[in-house]
PDB file of N, CA and C in Angstrom:
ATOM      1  N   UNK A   1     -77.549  33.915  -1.356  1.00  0.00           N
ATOM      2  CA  UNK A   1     -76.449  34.088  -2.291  1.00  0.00           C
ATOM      3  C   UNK A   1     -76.550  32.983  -3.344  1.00  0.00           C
ATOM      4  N   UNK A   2     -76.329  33.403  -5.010  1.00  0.00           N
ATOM      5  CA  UNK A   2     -76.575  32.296  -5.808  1.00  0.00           C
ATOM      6  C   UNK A   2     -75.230  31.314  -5.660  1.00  0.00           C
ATOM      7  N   UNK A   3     -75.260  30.078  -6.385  1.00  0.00           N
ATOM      8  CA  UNK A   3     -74.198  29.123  -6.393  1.00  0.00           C
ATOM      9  C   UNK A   3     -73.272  29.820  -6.639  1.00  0.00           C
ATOM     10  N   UNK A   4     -73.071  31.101  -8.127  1.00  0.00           N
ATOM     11  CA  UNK A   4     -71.846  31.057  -8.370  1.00  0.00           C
ATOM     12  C   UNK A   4     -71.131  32.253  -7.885  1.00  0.00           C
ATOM     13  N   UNK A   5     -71.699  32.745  -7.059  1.00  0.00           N
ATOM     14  CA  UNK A   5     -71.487  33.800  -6.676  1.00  0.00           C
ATOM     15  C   UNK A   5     -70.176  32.900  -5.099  1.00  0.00           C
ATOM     16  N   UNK A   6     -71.498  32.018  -4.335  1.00  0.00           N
ATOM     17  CA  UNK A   6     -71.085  31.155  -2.884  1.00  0.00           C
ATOM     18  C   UNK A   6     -69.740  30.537  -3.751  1.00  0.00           C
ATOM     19  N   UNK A   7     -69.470  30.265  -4.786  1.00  0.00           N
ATOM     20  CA  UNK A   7     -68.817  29.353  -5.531  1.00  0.00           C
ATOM     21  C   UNK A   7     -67.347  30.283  -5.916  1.00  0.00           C
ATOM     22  N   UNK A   8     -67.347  31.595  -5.927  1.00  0.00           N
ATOM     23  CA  UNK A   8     -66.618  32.415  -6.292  1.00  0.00           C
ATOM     24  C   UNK A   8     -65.547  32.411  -4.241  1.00  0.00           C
ATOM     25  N   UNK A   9     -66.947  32.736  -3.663  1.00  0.00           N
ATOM     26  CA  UNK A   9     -66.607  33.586  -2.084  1.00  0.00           C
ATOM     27  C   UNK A   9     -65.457  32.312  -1.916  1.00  0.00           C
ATOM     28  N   UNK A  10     -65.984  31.066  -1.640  1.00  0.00           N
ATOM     29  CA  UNK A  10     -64.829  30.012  -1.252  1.00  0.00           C
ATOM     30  C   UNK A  10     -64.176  30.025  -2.317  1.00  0.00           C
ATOM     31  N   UNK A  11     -64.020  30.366  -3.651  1.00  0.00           N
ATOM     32  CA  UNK A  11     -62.554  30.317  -4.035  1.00  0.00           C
ATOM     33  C   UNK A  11     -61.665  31.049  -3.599  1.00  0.00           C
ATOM     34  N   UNK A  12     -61.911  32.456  -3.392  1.00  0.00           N
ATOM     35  CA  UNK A  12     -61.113  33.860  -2.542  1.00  0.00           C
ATOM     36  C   UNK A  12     -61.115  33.088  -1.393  1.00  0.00           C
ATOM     37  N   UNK A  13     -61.791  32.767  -0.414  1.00  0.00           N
ATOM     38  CA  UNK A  13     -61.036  32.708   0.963  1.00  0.00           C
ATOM     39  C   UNK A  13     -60.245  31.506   0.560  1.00  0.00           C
ATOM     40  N   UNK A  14     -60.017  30.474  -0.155  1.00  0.00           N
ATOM     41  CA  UNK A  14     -59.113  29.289  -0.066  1.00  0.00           C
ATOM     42  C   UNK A  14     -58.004  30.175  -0.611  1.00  0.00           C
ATOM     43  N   UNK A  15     -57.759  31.150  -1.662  1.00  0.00           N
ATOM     44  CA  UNK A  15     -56.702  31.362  -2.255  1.00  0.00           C
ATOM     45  C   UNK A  15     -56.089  32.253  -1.211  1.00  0.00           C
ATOM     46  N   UNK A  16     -56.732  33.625  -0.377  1.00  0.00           N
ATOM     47  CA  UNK A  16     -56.429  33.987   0.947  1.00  0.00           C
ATOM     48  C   UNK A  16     -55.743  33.205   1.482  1.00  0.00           C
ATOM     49  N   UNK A  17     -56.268  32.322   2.327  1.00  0.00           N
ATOM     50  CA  UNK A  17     -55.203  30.999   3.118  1.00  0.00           C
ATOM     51  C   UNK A  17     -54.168  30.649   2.379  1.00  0.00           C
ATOM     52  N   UNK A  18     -54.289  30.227   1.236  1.00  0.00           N
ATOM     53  CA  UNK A  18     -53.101  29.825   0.653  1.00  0.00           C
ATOM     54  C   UNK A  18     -52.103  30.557   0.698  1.00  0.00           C
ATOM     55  N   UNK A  19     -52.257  32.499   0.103  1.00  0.00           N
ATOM     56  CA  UNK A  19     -51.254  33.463   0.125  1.00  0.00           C
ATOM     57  C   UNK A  19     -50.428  33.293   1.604  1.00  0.00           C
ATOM     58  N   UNK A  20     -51.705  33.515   2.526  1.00  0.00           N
ATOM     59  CA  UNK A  20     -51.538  33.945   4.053  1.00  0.00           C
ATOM     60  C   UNK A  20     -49.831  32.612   4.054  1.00  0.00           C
ATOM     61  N   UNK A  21     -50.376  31.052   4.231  1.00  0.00           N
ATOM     62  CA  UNK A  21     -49.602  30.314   4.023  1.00  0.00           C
ATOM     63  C   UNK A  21     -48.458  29.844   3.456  1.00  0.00           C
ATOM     64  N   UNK A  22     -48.417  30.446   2.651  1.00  0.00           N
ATOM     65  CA  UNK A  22     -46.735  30.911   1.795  1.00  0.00           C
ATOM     66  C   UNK A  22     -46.303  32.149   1.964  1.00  0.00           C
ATOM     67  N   UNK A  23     -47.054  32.815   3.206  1.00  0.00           N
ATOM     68  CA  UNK A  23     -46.056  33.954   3.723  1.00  0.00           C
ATOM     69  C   UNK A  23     -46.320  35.592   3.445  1.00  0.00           C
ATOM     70  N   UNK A  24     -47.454  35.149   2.373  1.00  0.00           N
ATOM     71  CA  UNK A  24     -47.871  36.884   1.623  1.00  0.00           C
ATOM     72  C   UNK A  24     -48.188  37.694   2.784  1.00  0.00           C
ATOM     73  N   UNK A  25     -48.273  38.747   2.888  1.00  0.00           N
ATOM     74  CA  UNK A  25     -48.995  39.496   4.277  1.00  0.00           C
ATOM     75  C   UNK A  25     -50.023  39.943   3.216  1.00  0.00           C
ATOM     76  N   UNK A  26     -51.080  39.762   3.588  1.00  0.00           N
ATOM     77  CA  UNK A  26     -52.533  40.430   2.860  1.00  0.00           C
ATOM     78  C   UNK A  26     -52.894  41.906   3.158  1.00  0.00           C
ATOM     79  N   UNK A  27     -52.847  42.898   2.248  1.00  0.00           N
ATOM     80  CA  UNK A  27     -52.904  43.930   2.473  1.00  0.00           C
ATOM     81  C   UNK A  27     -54.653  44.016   2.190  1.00  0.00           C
ATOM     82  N   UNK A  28     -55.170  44.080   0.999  1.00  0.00           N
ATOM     83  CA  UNK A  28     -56.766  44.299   0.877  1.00  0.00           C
ATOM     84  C   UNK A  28     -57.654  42.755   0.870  1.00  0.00           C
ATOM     85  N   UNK A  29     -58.684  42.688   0.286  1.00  0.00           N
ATOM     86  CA  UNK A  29     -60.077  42.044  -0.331  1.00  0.00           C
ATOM     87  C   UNK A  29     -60.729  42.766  -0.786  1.00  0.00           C
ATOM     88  N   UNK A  30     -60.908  42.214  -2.462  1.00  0.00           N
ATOM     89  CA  UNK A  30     -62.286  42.759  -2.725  1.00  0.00           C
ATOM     90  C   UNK A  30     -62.109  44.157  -2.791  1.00  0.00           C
ATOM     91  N   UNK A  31     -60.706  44.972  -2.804  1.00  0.00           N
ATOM     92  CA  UNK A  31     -60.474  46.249  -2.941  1.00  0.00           C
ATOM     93  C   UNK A  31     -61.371  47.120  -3.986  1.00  0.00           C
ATOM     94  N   UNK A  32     -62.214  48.141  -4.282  1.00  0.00           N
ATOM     95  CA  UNK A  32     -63.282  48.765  -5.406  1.00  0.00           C
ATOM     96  C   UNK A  32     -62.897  49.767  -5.568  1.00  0.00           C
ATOM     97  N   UNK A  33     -63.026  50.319  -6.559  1.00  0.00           N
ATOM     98  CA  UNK A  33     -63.020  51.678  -6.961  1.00  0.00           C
ATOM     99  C   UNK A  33     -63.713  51.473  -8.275  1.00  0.00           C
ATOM    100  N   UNK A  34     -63.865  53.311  -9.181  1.00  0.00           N
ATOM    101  CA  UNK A  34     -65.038  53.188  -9.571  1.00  0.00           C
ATOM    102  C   UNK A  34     -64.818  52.856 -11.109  1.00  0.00           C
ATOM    103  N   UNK A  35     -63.772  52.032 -11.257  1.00  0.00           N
ATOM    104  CA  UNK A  35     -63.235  51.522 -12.830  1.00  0.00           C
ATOM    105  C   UNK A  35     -63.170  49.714 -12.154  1.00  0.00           C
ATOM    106  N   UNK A  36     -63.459  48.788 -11.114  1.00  0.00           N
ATOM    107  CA  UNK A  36     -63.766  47.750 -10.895  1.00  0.00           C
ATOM    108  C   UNK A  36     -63.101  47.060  -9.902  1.00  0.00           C
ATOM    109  N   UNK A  37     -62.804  46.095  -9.660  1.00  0.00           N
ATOM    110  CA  UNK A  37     -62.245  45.447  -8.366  1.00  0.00           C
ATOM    111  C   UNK A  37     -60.815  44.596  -8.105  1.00  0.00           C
ATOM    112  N   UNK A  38     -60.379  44.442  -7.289  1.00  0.00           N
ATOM    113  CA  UNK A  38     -59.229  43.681  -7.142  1.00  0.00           C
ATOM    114  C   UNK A  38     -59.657  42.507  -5.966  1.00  0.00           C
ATOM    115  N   UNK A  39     -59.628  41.477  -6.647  1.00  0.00           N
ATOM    116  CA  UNK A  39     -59.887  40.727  -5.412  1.00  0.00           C
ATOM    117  C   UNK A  39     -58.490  40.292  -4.147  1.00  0.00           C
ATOM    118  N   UNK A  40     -57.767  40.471  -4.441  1.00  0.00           N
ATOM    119  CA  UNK A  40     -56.414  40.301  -3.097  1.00  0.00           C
ATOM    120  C   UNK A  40     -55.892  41.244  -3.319  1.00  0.00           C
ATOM    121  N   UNK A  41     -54.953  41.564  -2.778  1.00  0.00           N
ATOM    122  CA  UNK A  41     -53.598  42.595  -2.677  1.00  0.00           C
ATOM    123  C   UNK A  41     -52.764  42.435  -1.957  1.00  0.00           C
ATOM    124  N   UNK A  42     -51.873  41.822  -2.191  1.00  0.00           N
ATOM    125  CA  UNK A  42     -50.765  40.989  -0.741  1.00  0.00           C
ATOM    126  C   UNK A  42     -49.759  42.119  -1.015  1.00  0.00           C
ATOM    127  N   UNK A  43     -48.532  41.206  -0.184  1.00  0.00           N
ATOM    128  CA  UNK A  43     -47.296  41.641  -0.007  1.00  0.00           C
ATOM    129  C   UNK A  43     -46.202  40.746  -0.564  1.00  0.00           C
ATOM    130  N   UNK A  44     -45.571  40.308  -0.960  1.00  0.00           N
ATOM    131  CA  UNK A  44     -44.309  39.078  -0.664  1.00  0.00           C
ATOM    132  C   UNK A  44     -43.091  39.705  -1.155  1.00  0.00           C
ATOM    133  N   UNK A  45     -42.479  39.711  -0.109  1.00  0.00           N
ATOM    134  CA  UNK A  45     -41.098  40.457  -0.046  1.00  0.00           C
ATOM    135  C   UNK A  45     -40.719  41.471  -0.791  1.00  0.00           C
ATOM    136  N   UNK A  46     -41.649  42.369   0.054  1.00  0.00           N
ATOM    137  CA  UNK A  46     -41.497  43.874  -0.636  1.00  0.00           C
ATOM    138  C   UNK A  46     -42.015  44.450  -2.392  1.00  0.00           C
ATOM    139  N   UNK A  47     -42.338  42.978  -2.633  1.00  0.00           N
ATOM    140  CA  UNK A  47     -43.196  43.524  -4.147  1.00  0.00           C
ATOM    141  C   UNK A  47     -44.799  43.299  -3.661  1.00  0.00           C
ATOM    142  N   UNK A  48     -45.509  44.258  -4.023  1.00  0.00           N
ATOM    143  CA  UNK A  48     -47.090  44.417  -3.848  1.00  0.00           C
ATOM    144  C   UNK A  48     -47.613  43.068  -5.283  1.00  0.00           C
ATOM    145  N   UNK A  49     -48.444  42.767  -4.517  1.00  0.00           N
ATOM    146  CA  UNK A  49     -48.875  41.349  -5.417  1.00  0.00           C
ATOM    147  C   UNK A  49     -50.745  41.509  -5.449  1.00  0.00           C
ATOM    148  N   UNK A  50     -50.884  41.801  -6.977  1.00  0.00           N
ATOM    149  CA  UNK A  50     -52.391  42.138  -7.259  1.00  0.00           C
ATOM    150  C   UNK A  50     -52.788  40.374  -7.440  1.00  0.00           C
ATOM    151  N   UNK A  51     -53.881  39.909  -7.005  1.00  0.00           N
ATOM    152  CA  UNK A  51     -53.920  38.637  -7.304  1.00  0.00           C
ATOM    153  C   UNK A  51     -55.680  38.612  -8.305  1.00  0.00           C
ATOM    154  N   UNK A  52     -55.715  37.644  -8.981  1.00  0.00           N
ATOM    155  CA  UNK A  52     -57.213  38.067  -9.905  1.00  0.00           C
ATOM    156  C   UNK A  52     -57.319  36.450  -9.207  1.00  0.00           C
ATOM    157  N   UNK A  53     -58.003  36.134  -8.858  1.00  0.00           N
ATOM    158  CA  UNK A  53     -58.976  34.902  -8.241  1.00  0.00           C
ATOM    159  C   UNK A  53     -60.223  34.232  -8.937  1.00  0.00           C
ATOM    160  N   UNK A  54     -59.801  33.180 -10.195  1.00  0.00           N
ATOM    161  CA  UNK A  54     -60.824  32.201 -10.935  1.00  0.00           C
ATOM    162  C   UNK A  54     -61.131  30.947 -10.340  1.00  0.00           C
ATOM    163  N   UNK A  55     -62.659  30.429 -10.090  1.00  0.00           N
ATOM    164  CA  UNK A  55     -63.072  29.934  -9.240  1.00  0.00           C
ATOM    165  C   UNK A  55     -64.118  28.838 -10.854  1.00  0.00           C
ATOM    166  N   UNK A  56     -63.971  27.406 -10.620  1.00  0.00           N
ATOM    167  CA  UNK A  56     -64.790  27.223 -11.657  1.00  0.00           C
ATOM    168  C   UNK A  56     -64.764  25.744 -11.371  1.00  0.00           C
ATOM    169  N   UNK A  57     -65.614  24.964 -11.479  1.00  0.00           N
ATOM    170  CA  UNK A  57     -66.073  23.491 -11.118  1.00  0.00           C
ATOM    171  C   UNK A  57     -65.223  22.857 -12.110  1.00  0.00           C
ATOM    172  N   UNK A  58     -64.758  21.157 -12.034  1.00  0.00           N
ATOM    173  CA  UNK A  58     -64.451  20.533 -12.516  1.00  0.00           C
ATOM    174  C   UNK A  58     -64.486  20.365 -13.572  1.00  0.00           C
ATOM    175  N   UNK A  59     -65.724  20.305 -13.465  1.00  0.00           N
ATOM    176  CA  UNK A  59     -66.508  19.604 -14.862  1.00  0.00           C
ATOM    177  C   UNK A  59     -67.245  21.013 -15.851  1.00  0.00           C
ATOM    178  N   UNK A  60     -66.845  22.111 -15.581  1.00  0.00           N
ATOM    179  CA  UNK A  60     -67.515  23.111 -16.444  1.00  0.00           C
ATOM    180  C   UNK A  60     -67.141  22.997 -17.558  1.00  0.00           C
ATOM    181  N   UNK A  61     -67.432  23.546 -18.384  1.00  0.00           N
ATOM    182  CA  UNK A  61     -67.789  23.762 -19.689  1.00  0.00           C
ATOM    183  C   UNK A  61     -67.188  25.018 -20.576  1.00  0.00           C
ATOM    184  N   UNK A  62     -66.645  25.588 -19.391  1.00  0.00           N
ATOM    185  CA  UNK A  62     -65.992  27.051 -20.369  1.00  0.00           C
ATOM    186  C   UNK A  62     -64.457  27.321 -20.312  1.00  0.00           C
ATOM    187  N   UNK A  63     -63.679  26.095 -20.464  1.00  0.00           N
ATOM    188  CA  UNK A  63     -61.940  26.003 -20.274  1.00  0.00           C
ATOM    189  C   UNK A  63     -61.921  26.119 -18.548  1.00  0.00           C
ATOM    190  N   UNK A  64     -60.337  26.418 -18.000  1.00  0.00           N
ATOM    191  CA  UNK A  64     -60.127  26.364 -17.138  1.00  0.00           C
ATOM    192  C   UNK A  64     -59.888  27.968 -16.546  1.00  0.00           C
ATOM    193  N   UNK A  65     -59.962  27.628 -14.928  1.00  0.00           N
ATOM    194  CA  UNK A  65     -60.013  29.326 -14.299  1.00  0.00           C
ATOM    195  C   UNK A  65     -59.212  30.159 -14.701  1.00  0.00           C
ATOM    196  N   UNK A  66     -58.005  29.704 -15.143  1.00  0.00           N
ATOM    197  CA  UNK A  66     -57.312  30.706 -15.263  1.00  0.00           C
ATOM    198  C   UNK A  66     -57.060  31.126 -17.141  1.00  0.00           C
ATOM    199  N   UNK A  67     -57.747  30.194 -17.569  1.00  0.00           N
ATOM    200  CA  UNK A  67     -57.673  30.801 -19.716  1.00  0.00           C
ATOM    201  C   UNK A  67     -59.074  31.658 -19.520  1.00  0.00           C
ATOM    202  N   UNK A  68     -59.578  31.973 -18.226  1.00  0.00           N
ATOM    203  CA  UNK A  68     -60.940  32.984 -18.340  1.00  0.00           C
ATOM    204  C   UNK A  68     -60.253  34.529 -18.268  1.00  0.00           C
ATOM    205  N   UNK A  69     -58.754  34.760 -17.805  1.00  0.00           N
ATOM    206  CA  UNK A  69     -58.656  35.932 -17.290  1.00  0.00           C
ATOM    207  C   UNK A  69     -58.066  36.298 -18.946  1.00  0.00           C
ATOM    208  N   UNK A  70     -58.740  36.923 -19.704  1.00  0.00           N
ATOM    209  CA  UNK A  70     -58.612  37.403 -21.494  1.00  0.00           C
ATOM    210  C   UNK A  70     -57.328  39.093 -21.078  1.00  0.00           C
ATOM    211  N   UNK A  71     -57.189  39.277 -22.212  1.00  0.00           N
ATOM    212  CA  UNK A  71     -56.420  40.197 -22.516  1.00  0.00           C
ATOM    213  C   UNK A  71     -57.132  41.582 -22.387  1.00  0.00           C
ATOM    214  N   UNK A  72     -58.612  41.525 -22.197  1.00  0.00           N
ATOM    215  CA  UNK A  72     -59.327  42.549 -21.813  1.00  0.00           C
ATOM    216  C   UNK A  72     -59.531  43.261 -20.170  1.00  0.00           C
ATOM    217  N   UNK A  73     -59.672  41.812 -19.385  1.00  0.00           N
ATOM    218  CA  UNK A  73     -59.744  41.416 -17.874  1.00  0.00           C
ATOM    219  C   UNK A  73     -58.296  42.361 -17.369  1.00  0.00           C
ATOM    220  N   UNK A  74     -56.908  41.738 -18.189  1.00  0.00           N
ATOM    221  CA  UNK A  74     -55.980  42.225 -17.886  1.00  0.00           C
ATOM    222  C   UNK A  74     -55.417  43.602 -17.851  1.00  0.00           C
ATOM    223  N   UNK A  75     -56.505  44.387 -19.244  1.00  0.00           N
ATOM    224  CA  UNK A  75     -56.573  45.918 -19.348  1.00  0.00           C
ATOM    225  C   UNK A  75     -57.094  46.064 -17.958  1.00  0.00           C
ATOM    226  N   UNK A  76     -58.141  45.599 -17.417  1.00  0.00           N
ATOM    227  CA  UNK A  76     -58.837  46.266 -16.351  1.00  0.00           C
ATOM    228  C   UNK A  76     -57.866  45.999 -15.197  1.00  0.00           C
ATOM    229  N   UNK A  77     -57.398  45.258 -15.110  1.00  0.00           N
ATOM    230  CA  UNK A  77     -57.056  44.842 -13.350  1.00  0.00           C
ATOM    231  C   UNK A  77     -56.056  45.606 -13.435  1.00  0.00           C
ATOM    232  N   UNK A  78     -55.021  45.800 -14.741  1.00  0.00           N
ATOM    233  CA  UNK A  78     -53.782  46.782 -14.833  1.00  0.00           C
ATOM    234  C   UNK A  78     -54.253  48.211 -14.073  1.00  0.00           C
ATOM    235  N   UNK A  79     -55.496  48.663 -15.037  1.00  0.00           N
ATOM    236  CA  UNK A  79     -56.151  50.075 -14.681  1.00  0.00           C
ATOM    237  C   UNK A  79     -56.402  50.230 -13.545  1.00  0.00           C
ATOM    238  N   UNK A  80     -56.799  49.522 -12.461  1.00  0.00           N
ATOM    239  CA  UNK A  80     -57.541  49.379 -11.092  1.00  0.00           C
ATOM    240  C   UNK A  80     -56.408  49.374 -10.835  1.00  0.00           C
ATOM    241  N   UNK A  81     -55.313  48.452 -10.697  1.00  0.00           N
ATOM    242  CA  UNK A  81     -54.159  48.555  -9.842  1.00  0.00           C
ATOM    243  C   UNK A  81     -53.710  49.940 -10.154  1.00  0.00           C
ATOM    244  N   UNK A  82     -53.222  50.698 -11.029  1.00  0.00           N
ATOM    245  CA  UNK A  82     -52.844  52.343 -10.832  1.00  0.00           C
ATOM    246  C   UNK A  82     -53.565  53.300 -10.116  1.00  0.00           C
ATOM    247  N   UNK A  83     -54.725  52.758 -10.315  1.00  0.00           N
ATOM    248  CA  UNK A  83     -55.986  53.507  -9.323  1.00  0.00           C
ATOM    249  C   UNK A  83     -55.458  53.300  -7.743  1.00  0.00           C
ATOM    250  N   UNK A  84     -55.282  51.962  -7.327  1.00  0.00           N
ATOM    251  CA  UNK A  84     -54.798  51.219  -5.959  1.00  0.00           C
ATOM    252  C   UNK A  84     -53.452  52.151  -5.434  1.00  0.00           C
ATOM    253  N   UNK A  85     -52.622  51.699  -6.625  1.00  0.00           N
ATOM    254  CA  UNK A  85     -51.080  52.366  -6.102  1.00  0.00           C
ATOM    255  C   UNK A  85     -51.050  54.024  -5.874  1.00  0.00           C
ATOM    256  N   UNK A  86     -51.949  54.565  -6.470  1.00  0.00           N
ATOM    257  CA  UNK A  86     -51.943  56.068  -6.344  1.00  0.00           C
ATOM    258  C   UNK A  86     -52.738  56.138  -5.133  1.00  0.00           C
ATOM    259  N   UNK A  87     -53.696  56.104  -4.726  1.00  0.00           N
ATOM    260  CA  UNK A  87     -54.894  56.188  -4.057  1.00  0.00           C
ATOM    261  C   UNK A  87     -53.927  55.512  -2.835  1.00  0.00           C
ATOM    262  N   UNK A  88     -53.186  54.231  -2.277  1.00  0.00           N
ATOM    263  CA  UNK A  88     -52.413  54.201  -1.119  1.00  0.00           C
ATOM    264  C   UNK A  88     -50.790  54.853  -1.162  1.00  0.00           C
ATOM    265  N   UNK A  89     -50.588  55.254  -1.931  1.00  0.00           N
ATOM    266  CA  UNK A  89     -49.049  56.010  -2.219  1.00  0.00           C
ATOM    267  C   UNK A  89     -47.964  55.266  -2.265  1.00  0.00           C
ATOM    268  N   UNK A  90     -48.187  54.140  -3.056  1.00  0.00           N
ATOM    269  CA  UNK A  90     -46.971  53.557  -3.481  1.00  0.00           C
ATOM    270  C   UNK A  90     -46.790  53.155  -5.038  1.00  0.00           C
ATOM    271  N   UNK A  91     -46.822  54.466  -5.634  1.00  0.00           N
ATOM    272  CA  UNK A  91     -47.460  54.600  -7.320  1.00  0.00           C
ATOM    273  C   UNK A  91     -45.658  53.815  -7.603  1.00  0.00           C
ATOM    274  N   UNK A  92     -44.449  53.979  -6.721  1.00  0.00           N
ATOM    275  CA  UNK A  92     -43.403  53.513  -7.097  1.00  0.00           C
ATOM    276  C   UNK A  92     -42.805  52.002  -6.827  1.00  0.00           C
ATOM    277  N   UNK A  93     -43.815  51.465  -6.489  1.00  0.00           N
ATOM    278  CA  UNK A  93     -43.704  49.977  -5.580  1.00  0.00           C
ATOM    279  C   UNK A  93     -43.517  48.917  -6.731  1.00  0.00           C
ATOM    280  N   UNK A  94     -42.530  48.225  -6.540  1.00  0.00           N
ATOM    281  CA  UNK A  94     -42.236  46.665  -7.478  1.00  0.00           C
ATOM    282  C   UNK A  94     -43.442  46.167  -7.069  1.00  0.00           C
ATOM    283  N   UNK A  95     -44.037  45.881  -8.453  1.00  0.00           N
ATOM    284  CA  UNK A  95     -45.482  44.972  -8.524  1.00  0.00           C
ATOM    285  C   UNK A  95     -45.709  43.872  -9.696  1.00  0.00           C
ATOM    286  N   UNK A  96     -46.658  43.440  -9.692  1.00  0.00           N
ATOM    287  CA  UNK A  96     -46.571  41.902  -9.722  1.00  0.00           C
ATOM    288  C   UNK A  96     -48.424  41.358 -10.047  1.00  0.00           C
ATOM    289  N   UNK A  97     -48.583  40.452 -11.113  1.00  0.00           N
ATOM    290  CA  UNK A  97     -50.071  40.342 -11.002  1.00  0.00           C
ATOM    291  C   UNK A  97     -49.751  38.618 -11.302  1.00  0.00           C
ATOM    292  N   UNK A  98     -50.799  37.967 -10.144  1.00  0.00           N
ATOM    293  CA  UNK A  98     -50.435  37.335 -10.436  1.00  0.00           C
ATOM    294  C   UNK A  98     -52.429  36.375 -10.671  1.00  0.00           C
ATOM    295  N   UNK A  99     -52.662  34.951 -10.831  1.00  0.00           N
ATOM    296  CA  UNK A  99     -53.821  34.109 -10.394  1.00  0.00           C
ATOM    297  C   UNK A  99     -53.449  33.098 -10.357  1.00  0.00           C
ATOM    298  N   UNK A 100     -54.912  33.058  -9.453  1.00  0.00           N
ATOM    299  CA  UNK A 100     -55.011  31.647  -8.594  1.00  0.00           C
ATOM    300  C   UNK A 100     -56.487  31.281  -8.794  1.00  0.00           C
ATOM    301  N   UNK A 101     -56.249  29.666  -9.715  1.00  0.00           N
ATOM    302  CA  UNK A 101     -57.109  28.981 -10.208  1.00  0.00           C
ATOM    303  C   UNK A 101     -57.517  28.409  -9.281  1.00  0.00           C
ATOM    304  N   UNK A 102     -58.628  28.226  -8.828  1.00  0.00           N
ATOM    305  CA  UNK A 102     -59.268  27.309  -8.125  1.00  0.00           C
ATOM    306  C   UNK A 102     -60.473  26.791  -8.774  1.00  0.00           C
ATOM    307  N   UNK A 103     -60.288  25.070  -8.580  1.00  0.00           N
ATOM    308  CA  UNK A 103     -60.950  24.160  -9.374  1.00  0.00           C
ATOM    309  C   UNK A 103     -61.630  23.538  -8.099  1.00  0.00           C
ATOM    310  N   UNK A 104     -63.200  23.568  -7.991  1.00  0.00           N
ATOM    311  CA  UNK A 104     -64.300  22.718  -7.178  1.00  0.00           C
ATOM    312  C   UNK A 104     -63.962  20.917  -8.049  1.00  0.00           C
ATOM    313  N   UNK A 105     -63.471  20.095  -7.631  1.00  0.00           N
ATOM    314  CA  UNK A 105     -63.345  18.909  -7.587  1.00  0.00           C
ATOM    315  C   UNK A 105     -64.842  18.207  -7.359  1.00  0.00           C
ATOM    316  N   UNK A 106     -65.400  17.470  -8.283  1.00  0.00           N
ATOM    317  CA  UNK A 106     -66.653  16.735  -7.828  1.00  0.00           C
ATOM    318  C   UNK A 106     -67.037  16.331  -6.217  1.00  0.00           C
ATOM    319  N   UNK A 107     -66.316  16.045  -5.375  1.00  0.00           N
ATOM    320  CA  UNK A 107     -66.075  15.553  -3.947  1.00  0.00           C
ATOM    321  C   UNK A 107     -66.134  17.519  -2.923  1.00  0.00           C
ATOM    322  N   UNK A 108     -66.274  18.605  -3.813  1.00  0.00           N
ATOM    323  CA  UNK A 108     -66.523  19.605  -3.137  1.00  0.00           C
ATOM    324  C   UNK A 108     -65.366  19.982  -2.496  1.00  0.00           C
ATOM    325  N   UNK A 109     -64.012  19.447  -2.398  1.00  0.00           N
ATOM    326  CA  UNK A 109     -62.568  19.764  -2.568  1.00  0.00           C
ATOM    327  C   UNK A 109     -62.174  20.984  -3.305  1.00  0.00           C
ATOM    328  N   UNK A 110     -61.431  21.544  -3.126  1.00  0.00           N
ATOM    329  CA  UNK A 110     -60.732  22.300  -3.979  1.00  0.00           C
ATOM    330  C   UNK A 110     -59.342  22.731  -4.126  1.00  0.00           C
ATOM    331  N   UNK A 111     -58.795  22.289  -5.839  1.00  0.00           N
ATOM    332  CA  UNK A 111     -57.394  22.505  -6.137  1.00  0.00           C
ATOM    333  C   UNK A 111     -57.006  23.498  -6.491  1.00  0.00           C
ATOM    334  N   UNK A 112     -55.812  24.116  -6.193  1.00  0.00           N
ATOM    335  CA  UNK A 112     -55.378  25.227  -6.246  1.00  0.00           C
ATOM    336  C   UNK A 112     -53.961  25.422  -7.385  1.00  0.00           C
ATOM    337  N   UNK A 113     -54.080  26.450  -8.194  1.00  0.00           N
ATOM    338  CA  UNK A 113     -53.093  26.240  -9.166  1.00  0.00           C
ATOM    339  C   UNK A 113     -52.705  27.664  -8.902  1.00  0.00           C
ATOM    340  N   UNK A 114     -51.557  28.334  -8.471  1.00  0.00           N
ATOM    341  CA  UNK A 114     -50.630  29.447  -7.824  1.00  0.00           C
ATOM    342  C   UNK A 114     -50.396  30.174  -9.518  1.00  0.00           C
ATOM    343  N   UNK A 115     -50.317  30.756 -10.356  1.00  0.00           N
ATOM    344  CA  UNK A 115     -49.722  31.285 -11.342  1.00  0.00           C
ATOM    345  C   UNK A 115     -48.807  32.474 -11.001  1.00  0.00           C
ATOM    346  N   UNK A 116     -47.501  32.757 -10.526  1.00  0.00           N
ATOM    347  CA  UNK A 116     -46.900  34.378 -10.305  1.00  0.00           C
ATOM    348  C   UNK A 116     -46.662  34.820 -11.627  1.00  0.00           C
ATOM    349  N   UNK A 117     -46.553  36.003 -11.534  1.00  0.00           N
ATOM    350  CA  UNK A 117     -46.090  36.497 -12.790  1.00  0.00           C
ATOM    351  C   UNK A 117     -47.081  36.823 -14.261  1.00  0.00           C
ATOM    352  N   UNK A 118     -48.554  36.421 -13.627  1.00  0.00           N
ATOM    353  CA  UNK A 118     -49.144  35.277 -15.036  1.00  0.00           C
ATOM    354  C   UNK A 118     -49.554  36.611 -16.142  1.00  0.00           C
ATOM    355  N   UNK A 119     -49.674  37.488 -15.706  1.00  0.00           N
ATOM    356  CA  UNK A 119     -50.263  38.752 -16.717  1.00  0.00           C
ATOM    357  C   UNK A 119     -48.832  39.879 -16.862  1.00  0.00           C
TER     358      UNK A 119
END
């Protein structure tokens, strides 16, 4: 597996734990269909919570994880989630998109920045 790929996987499972840890019940991972992906899909109190998961080193070079998710990203994950809500039958469910920045810290740490609401 390349770096940024291994570099992506531990950002999803840290942001996983984190949801799990403030209580979300995790419904998917990595959910696909054939317009693109959702990486979480929780629960928290009865609103379905699409989560988009940016994973990006300290010291990179291309802003921070979460000024990567553009106004285009957001067309898509919108589109995939209607795909999601129809396809499990809750096309009427209070929903919610939210990300979670995760920053690799030089020391191989990683900080976590929660955004609800963010799209």
């Amino acid at each position: 597996m390349d770096k940024r790929r291994e570099t992506g996987r531990r950002g999803e499972e840290a942001a996983a734990r984190y949801l799990a840890a403030k209580g979300y019940r995790l419904l998917n991972r990595n959910w696909r269909c054939r317009l693109g992906e959702l990486d979480i899909v929780a629960e928290d109190k009865g609103t379905i919570v699409f989560v988009e998961v940016r994973t990006r080193a300290a010291h990179g070079r291309f802003g921070t994880p979460a000024e990567s998710v553009d106004i285009r990203k957001q067309r898509k994950l919108a589109a995939v989630a209607q795909v999601y809500l129809a396809q499990t039958g809750r096309q009427h469910a209070q929903v919610r998109f939210d990300v979670i920045a995760c920053t690799v810290r030089s020391d191989g740490e990683m900080d976590i920045e929660h955004i609800p609401g963010a799209m």
